[in-house]
C-alpha atoms as a PDB file:
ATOM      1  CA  UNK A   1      16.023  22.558  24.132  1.00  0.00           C
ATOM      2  CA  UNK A   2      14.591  21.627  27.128  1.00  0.00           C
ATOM      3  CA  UNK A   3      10.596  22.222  28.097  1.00  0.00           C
ATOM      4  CA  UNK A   4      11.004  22.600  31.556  1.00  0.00           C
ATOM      5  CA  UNK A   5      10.862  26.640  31.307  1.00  0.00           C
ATOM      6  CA  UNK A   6       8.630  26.665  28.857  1.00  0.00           C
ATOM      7  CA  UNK A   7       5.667  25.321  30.898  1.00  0.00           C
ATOM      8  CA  UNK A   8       4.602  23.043  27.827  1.00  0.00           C
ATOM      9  CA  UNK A   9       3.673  19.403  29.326  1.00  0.00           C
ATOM     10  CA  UNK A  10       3.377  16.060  27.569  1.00  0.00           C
ATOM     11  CA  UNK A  11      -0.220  14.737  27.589  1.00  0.00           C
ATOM     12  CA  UNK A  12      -0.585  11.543  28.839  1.00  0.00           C
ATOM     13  CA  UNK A  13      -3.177   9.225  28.218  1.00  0.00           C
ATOM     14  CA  UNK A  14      -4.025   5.765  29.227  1.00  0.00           C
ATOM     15  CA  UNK A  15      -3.286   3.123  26.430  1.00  0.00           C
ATOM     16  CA  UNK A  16      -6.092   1.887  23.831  1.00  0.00           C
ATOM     17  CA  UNK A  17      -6.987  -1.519  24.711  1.00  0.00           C
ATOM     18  CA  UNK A  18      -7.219  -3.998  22.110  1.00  0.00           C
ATOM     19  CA  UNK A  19      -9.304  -6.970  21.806  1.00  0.00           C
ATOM     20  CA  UNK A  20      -9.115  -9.916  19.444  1.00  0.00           C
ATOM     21  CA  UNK A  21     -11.913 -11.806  18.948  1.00  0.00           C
ATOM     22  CA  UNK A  22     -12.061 -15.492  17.638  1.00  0.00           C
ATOM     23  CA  UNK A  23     -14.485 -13.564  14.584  1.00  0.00           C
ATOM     24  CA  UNK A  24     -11.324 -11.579  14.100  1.00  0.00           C
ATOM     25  CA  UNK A  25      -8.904 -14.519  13.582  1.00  0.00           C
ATOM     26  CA  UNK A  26     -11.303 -16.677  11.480  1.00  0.00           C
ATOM     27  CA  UNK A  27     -11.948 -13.744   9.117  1.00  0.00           C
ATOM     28  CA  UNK A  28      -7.786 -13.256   9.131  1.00  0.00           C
ATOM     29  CA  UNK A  29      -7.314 -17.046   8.297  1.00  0.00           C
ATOM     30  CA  UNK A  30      -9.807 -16.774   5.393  1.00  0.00           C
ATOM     31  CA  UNK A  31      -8.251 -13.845   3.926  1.00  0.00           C
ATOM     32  CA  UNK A  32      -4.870 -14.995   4.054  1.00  0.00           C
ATOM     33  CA  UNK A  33      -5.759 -18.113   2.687  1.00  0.00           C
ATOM     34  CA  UNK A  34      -7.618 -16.544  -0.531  1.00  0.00           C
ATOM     35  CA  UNK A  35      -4.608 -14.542  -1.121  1.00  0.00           C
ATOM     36  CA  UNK A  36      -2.349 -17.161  -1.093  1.00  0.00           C
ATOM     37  CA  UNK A  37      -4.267 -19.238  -3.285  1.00  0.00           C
ATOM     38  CA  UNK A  38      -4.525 -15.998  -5.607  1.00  0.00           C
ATOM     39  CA  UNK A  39      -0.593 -16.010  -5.686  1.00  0.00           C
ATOM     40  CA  UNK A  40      -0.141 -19.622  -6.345  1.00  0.00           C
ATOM     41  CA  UNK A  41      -2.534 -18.966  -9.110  1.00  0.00           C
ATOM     42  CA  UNK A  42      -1.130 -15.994 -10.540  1.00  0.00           C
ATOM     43  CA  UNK A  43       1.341 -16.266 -13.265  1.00  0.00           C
ATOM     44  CA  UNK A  44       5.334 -15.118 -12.409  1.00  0.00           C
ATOM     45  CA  UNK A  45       6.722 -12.135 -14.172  1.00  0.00           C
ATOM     46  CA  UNK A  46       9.410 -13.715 -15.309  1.00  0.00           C
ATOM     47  CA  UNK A  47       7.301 -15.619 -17.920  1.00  0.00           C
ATOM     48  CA  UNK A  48       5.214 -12.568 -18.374  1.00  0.00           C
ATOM     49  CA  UNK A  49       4.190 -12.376 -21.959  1.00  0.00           C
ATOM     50  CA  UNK A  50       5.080  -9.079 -23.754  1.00  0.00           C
ATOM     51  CA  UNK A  51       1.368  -7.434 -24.185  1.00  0.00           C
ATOM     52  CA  UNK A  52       1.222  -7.539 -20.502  1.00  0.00           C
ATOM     53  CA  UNK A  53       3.839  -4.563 -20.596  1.00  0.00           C
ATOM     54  CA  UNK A  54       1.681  -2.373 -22.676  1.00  0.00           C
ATOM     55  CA  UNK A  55      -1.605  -2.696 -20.155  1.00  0.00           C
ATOM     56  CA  UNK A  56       1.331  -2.044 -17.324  1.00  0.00           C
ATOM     57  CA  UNK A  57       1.806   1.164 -19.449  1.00  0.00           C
ATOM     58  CA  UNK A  58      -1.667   2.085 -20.182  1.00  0.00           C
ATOM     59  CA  UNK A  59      -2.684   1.336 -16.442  1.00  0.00           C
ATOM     60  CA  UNK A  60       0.358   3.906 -15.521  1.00  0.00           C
ATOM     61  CA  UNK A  61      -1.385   6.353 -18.461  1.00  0.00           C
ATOM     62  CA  UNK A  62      -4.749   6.154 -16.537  1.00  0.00           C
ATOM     63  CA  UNK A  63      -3.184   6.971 -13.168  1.00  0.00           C
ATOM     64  CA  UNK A  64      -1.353  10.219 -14.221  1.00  0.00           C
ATOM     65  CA  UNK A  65      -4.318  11.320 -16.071  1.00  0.00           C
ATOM     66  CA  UNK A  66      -6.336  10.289 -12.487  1.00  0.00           C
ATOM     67  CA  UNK A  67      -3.880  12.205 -10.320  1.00  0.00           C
ATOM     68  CA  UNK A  68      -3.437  15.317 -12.930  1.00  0.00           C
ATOM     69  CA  UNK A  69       0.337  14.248 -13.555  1.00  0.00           C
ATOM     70  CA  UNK A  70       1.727  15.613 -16.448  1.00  0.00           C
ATOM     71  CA  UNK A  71       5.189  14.662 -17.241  1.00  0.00           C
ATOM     72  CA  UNK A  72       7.179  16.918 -19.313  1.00  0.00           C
ATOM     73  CA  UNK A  73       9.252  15.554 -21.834  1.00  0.00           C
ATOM     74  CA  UNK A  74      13.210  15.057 -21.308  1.00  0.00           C
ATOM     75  CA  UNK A  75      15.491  16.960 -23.214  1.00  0.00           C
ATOM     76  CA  UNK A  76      18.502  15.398 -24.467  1.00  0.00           C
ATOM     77  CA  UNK A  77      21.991  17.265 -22.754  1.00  0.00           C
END
């Protein structure tokens, strides 16, 4: 599969150029930082109490409905 008889050629471009600002790694910092404070704050799910499995179910619920999922039920084989 070669393109050489085929007269197809890759286009080429030159590469994007990137810059990172000192704006951009200050506003990186910050973010990081709030999310890692989030985490620390944020209880483990081992110690998850059982009600938070429910609102993991309804939250599921809501997305299907969102997306127009509709699950059909399993029969037993």
């Amino acid at each position: 599969m070669s393109s050489k008889g085929t007269g197809k050629t890759m286009i080429r471009r030159i590469p994007t150029r990137i810059e990172l600002k000192l704006d951009d790694i200050n506003e990186y910092n910050t973010i990081r930082q709030a999310t890692e404070s989030n985490n620390e704050r944020a209880p483990s799910p081992q110690n998850a109490p059982a009600w938070t499995y429910k609102i993991m179910f309804n939250n599921n619920a809501k997305i299907h409905e969102r997306i127009g999922y509709a699950p059909q039920p399993r029969t037993p084989t």
